[in-house]
C-alpha atoms as a PDB file:
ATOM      1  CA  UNK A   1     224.280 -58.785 -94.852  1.00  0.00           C
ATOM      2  CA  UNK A   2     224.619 -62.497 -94.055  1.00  0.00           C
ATOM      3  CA  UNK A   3     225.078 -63.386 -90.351  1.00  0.00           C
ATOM      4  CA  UNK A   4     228.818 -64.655 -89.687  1.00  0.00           C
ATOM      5  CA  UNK A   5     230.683 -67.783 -88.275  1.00  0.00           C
ATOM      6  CA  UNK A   6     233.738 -66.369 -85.935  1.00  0.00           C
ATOM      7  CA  UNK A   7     236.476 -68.641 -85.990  1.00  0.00           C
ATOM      8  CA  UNK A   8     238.750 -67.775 -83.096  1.00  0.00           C
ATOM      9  CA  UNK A   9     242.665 -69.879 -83.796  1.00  0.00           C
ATOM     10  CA  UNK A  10     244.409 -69.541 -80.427  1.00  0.00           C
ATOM     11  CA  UNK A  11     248.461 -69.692 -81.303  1.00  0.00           C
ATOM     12  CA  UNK A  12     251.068 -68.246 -79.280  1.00  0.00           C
ATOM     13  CA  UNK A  13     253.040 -68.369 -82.833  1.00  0.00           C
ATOM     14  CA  UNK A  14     252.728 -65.115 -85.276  1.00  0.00           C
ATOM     15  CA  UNK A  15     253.766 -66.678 -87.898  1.00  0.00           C
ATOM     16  CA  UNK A  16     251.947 -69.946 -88.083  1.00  0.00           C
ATOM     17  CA  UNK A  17     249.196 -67.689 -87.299  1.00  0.00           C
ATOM     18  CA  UNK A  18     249.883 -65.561 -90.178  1.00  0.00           C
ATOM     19  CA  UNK A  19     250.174 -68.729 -92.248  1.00  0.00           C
ATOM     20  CA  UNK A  20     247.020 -69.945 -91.282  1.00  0.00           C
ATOM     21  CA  UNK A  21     245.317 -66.573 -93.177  1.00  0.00           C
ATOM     22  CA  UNK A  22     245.844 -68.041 -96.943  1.00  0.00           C
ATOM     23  CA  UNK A  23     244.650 -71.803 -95.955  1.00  0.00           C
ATOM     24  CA  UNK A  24     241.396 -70.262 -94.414  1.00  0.00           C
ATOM     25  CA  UNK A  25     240.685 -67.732 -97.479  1.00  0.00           C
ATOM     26  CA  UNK A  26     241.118 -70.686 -99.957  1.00  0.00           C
ATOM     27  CA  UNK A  27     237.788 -72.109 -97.442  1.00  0.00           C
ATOM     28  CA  UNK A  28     235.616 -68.926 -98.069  1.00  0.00           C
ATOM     29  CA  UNK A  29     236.740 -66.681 -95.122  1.00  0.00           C
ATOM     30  CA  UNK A  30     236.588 -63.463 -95.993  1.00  0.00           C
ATOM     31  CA  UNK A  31     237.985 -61.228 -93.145  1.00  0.00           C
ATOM     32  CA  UNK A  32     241.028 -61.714 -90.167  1.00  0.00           C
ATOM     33  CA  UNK A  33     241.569 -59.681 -87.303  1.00  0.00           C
ATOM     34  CA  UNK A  34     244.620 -60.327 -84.876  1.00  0.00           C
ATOM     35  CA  UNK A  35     244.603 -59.558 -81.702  1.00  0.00           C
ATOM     36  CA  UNK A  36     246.936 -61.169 -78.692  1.00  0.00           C
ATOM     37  CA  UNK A  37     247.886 -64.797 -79.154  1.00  0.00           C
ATOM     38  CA  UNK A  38     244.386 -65.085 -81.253  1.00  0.00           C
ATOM     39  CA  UNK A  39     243.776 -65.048 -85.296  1.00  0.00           C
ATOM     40  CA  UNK A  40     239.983 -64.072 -85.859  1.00  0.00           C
ATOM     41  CA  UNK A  41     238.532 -65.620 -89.040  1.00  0.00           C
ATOM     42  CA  UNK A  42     235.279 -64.668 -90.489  1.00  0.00           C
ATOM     43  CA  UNK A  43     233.057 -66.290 -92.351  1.00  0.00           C
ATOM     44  CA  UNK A  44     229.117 -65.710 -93.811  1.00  0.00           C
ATOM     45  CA  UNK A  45     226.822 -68.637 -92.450  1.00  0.00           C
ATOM     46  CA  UNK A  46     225.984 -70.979 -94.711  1.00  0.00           C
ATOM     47  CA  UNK A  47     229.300 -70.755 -96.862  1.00  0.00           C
ATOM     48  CA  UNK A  48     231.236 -73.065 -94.566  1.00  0.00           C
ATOM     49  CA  UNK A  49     232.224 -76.749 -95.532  1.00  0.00           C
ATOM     50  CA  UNK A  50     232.239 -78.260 -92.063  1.00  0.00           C
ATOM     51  CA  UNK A  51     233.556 -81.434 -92.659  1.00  0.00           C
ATOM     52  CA  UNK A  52     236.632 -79.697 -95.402  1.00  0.00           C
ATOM     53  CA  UNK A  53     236.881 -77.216 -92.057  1.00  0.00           C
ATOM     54  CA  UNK A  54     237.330 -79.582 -89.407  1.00  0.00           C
ATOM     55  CA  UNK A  55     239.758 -82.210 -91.400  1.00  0.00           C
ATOM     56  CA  UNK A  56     242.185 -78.459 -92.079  1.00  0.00           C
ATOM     57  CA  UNK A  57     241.696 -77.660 -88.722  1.00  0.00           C
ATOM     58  CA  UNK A  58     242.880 -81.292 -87.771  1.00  0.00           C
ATOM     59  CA  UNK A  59     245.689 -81.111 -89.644  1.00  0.00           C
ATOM     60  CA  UNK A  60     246.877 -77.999 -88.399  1.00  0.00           C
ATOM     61  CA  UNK A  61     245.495 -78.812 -84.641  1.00  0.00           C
ATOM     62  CA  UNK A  62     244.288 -75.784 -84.327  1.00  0.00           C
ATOM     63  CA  UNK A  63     242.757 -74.306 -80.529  1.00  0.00           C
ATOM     64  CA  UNK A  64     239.434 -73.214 -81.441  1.00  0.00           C
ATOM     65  CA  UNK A  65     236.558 -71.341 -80.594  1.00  0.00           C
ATOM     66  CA  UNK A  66     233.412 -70.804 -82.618  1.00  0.00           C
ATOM     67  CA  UNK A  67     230.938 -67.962 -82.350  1.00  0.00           C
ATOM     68  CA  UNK A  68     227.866 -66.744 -84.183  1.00  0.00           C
ATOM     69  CA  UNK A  69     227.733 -63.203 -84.888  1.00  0.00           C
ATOM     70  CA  UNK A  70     224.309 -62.091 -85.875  1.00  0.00           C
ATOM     71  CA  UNK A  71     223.618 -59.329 -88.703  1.00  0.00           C
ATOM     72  CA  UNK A  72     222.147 -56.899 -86.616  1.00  0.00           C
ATOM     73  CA  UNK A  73     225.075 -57.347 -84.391  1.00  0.00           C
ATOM     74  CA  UNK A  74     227.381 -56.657 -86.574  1.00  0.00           C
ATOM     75  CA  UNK A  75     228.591 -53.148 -87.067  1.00  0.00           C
ATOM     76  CA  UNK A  76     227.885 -53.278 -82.904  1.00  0.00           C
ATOM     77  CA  UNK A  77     230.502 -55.932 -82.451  1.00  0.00           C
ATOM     78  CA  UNK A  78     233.265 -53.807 -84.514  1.00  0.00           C
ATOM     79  CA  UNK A  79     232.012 -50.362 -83.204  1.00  0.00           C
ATOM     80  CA  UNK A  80     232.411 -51.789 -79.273  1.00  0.00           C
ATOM     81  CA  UNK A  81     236.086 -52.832 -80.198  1.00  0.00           C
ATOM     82  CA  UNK A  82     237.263 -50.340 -82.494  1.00  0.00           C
ATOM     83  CA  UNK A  83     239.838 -47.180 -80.622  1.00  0.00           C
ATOM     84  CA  UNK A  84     241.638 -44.472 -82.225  1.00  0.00           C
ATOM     85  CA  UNK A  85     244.853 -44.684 -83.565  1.00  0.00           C
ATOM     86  CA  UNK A  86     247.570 -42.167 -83.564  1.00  0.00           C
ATOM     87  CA  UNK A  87     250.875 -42.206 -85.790  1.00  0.00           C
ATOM     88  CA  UNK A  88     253.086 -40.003 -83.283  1.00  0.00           C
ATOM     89  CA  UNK A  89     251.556 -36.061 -84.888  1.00  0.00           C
ATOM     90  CA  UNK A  90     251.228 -37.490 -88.157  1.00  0.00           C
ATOM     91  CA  UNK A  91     248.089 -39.354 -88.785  1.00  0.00           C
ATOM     92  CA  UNK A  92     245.186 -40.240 -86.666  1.00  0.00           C
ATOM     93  CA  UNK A  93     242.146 -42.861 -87.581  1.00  0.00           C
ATOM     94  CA  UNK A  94     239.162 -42.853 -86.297  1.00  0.00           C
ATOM     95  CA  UNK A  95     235.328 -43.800 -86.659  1.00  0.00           C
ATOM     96  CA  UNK A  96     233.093 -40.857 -87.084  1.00  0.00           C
ATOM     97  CA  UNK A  97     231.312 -41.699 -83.458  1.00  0.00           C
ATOM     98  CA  UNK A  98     234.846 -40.585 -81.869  1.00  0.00           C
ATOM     99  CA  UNK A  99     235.803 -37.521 -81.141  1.00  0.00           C
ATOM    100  CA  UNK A 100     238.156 -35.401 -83.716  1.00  0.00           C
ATOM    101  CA  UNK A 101     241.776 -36.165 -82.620  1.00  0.00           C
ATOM    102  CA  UNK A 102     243.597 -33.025 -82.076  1.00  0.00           C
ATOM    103  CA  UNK A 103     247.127 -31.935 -82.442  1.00  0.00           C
ATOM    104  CA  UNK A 104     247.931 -34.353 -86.110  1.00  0.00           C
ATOM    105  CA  UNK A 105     248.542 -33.152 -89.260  1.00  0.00           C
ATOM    106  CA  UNK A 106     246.466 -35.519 -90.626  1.00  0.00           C
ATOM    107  CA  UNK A 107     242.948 -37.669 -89.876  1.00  0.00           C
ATOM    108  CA  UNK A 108     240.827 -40.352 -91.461  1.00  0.00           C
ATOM    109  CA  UNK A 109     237.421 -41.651 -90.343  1.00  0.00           C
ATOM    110  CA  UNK A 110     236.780 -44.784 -91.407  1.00  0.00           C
ATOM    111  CA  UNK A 111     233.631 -46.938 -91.009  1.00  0.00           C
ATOM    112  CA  UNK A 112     235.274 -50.131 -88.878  1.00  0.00           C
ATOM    113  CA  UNK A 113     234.064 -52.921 -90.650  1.00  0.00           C
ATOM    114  CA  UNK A 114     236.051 -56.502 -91.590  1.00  0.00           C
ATOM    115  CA  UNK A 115     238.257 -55.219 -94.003  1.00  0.00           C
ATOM    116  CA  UNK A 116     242.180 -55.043 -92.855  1.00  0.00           C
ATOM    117  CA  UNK A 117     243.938 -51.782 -92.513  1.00  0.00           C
ATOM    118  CA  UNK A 118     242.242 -49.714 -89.326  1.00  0.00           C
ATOM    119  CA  UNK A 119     245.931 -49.009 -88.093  1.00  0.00           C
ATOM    120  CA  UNK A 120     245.594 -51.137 -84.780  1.00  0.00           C
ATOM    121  CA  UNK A 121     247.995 -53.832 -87.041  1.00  0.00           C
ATOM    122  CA  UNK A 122     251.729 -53.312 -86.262  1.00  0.00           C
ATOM    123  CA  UNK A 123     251.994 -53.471 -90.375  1.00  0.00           C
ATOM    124  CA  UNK A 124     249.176 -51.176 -91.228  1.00  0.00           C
ATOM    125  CA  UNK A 125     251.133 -48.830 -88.664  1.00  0.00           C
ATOM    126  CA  UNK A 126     254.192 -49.364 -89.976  1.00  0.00           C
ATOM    127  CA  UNK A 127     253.367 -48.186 -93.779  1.00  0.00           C
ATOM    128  CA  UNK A 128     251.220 -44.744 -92.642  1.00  0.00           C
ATOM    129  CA  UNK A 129     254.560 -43.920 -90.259  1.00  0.00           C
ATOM    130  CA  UNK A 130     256.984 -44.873 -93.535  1.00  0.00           C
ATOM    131  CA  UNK A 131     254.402 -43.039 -96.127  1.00  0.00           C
ATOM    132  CA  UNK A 132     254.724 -39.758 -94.426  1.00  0.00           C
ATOM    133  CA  UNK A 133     258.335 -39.061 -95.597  1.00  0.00           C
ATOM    134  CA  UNK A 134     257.442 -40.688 -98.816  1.00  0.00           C
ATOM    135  CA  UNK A 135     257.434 -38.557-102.330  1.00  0.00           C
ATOM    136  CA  UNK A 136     254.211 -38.660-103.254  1.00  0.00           C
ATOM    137  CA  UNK A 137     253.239 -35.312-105.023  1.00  0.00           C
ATOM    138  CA  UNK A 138     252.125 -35.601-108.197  1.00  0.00           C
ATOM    139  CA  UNK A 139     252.930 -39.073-108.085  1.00  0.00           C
ATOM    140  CA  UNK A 140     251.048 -41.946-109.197  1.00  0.00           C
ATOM    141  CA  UNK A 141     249.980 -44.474-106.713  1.00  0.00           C
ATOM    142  CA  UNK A 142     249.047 -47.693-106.184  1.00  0.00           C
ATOM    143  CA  UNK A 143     247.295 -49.735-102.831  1.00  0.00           C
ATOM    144  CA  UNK A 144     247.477 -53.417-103.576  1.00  0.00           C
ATOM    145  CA  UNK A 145     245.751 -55.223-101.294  1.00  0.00           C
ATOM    146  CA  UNK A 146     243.790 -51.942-100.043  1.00  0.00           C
ATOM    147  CA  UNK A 147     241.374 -52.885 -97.571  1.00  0.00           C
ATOM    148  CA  UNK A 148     239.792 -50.274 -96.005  1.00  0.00           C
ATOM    149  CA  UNK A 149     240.769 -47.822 -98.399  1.00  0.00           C
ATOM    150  CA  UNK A 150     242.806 -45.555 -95.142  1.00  0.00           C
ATOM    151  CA  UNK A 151     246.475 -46.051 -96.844  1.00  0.00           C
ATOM    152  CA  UNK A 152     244.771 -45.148-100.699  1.00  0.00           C
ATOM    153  CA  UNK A 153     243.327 -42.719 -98.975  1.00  0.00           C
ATOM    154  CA  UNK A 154     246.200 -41.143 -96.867  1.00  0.00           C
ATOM    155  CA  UNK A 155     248.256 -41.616-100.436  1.00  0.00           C
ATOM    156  CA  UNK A 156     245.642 -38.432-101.863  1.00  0.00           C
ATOM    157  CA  UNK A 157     246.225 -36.447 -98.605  1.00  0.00           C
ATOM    158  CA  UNK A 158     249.728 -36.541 -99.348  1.00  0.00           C
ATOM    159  CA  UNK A 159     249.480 -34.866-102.746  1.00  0.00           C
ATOM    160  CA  UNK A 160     248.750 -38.339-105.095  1.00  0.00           C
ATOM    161  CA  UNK A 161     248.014 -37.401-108.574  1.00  0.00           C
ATOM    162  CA  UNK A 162     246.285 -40.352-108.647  1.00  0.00           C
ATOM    163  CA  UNK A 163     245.636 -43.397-106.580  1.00  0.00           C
ATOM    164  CA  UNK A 164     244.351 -46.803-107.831  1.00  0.00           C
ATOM    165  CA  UNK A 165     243.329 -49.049-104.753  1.00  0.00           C
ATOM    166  CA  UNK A 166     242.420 -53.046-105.360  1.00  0.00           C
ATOM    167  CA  UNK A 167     241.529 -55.950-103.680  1.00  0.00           C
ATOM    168  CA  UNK A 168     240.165 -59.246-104.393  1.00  0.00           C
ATOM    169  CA  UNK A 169     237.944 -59.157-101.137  1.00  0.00           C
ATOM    170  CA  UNK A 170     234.051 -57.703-102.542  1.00  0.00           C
ATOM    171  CA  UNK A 171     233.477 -56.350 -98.419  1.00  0.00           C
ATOM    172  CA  UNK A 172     236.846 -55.001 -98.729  1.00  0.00           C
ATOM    173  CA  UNK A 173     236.040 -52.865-102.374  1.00  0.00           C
ATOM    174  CA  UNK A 174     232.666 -52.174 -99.983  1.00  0.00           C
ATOM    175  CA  UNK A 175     234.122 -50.772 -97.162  1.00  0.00           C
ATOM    176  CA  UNK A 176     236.865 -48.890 -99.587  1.00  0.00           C
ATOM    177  CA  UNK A 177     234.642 -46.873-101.435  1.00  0.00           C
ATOM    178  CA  UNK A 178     232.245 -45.926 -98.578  1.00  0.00           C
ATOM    179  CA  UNK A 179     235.587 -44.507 -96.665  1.00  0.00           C
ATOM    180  CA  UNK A 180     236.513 -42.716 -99.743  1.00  0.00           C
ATOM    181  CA  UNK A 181     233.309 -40.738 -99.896  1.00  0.00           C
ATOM    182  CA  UNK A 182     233.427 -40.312 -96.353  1.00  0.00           C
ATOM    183  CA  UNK A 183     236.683 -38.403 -96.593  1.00  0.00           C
ATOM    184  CA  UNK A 184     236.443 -36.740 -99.749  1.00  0.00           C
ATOM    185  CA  UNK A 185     239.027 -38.705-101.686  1.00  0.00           C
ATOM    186  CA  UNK A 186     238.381 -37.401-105.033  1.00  0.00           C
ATOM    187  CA  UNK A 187     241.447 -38.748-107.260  1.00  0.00           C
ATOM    188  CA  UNK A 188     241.157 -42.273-105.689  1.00  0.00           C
ATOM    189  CA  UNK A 189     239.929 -45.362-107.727  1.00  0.00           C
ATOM    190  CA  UNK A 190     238.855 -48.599-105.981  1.00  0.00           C
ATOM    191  CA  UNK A 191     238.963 -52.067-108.276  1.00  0.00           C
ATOM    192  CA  UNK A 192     238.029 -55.332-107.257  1.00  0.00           C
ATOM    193  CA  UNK A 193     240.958 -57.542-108.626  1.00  0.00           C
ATOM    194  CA  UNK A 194     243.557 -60.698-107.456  1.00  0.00           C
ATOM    195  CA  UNK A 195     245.946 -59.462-110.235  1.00  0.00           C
ATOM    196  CA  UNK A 196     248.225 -56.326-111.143  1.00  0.00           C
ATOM    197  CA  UNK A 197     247.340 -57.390-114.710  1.00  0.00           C
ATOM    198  CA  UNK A 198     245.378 -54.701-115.840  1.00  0.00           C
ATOM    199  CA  UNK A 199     246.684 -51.895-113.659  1.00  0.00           C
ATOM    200  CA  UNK A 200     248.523 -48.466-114.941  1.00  0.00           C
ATOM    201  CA  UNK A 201     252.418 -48.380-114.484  1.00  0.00           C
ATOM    202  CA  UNK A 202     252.839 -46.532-110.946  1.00  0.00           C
ATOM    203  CA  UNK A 203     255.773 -44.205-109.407  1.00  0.00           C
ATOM    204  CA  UNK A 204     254.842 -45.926-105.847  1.00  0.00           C
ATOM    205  CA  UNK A 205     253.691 -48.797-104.986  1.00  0.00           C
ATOM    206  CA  UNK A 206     251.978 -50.146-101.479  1.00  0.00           C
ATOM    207  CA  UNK A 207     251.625 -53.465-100.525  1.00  0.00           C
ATOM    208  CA  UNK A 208     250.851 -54.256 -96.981  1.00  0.00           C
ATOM    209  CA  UNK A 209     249.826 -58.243 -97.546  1.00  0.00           C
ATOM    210  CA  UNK A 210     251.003 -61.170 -96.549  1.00  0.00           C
ATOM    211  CA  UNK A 211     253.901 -62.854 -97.495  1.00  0.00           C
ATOM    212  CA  UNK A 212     252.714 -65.712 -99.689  1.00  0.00           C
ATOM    213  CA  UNK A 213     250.910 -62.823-102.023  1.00  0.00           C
ATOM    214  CA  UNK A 214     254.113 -60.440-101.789  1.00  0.00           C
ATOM    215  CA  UNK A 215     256.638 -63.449-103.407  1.00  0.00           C
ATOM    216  CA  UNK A 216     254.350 -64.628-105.522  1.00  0.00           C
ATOM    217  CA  UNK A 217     253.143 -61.145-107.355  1.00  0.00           C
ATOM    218  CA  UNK A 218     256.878 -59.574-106.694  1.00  0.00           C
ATOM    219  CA  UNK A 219     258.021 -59.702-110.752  1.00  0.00           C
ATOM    220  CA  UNK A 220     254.670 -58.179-111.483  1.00  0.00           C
ATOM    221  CA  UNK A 221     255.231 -55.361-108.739  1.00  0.00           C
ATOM    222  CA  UNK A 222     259.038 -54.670-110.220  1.00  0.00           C
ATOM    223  CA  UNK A 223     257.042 -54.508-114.217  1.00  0.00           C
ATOM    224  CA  UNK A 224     254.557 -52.414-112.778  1.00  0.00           C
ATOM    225  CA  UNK A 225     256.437 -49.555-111.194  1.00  0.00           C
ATOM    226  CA  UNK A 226     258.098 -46.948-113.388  1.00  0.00           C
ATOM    227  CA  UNK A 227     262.106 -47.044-113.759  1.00  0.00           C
ATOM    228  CA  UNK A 228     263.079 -45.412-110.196  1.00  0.00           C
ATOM    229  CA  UNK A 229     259.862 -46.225-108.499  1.00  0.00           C
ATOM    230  CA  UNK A 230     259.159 -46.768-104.654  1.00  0.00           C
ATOM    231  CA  UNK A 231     257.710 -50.191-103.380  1.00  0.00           C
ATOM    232  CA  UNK A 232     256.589 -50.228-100.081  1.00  0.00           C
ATOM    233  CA  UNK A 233     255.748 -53.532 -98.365  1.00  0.00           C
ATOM    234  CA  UNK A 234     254.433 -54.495 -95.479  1.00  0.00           C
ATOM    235  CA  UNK A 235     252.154 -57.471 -93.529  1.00  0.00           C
ATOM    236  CA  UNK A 236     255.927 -59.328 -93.539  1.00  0.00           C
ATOM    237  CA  UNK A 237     257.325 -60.871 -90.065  1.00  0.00           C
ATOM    238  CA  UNK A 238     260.483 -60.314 -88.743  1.00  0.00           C
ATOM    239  CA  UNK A 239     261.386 -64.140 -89.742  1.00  0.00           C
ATOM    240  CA  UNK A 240     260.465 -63.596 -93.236  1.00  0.00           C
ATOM    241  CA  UNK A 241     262.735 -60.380 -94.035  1.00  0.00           C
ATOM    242  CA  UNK A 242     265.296 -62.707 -95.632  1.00  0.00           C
ATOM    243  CA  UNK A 243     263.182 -63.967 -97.910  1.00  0.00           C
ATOM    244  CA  UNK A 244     261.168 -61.537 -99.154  1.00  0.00           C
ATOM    245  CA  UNK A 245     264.558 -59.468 -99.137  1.00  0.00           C
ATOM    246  CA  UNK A 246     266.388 -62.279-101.360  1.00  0.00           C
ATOM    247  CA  UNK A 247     262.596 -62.033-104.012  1.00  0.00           C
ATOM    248  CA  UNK A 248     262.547 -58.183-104.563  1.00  0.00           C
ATOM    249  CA  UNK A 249     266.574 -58.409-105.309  1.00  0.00           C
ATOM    250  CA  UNK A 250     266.221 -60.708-107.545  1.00  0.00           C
ATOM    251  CA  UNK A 251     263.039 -58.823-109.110  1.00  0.00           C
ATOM    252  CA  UNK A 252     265.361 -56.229-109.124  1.00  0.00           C
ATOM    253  CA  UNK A 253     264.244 -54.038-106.555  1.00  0.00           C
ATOM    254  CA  UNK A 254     267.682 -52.262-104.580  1.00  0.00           C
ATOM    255  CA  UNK A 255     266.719 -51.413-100.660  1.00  0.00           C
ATOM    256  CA  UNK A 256     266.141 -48.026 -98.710  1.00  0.00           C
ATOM    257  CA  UNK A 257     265.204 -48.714 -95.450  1.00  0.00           C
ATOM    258  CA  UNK A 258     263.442 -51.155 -93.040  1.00  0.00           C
ATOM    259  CA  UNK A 259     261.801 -50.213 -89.795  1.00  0.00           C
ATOM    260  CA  UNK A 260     260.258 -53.116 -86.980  1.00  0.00           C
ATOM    261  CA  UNK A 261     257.185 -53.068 -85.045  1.00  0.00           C
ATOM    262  CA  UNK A 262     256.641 -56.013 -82.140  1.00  0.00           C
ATOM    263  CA  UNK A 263     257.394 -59.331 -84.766  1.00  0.00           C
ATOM    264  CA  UNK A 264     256.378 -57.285 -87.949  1.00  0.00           C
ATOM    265  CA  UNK A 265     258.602 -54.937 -89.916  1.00  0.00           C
ATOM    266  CA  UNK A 266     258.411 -52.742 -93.412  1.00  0.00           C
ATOM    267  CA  UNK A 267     260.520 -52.704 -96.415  1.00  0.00           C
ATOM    268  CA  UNK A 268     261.043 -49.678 -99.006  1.00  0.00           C
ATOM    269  CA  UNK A 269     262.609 -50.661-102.193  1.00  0.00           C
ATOM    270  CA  UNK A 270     263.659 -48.822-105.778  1.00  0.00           C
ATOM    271  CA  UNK A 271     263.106 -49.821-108.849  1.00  0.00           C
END
């Protein structure tokens, strides 16, 4: 493993924040992490066009703050920041050097790496509290966008016939498959892929990415779900429920339910 440029984008604004996420992955960043007022951007050394990076980060006037993070330092950076999380009695996550969580009905050890999707997000929160009331026995399942594998893998705990997981990140299809031998997820698939092109026709559907990829893949989300199926969606801010809102409609998607966490919120939709 490469060492890594940390690109720390200091905005007091979620959404400009959140918009910031496509520009930077169309410059070869290949992992975010939010945390306050910051947007952390990472990037392997060596990969970085300096002079492309510092006329987009003129444009945008971005705060920044640069860091090196060597490769032996790596997992020891994400270890030293990564805590538990716990979904009410539901669901906890953790990293196999924690202790089991008591008292849930279910829990996930991940390995904390780059990938999105540890639960500390407000979204990735918001989909495991929505998925435990969702209908998922026997059903088949699809994580677009899956990260770190937990919501793919959460989708088999839940009684998932089958579960097809993609992203177009190759750390995220990395981190996704070493979580899903780590917790025995035996009906899960993980694909590396941009696209819903090639993927089966699914009963439910979860999609906790960002805006810009939710509009633009929503009529292939509507063809790809079975007559009646469930799309949840997620990594959507509280501005931006109109919109996305006004694309599944017109997709012809009819709402369930929303719920809101701090600026972020989740959307369940039929088919």
């Amino acid at each position: 493993m490469p060492s890594y440029i940390e690109i720390i984008i200091t905005d007091a604004d979620p959404i400009r924040r959140e918009m910031a996420i496509p520009e930077l992955e169309r410059h070869g960043f290949e992992g975010f992490e939010e945390e306050g007022m910051t947007l952390k951007a990472y990037i392997p050394e060596g990969k970085l066009d300096e002079i492309a990076f510092a006329s987009l980060a003129t444009e945008h006037q971005w705060q920044l703050t640069r860091n090196m993070i060597p490769e032996q330092n790596w997992n020891q950076v994400w270890e030293s920041s990564f805590e538990p999380v716990i979904i009410d009695d539901f669901c906890a996550i953790r990293a196999d050097f924690h202790a089991p969580v008591p008292g849930v009905e279910q829990e996930i050890v991940i390995t904390p790496k780059m990938s999105f999707g540890t639960g500390h997000h407000a979204t990735t929160y918001l989909m495991i509290a929505r998925m435990r009331t969702l209908p998922m026995t026997g059903k088949r399942v699809v994580d677009f966008g899956t990260g770190t594998g937990v919501l793919a893998i959460l989708a088999e705990r839940l009684g998932a016939a089958t579960v097809w997981a993609l992203d177009n990140d190759p750390w995220s299809m990395e981190n996704a498959l070493e979580n899903k031998d780590r917790n025995g997820a035996v009906r899960m698939t993980v694909h590396l892929a941009s696209d819903l092109v090639e993927v089966p026709v699914a009963d439910i559907v979860l999609a906790n990415i960002n805006r810009h990829v939710l509009l633009e893949q929503m009529p292939a989300l509507a063809g790809l779900l079975a007559p009646g199926g469930l799309l949840l969606l997620s990594g959507i801010l509280f501005s931006d429920e109109q919109i996305l809102g006004e694309a599944a409609g017109d997709a012809g998607f009819t709402q369930v339910d929303t719920a809101r966490k701090e600026d972020w919120v989740s959307q369940l939709w039929q088919k």
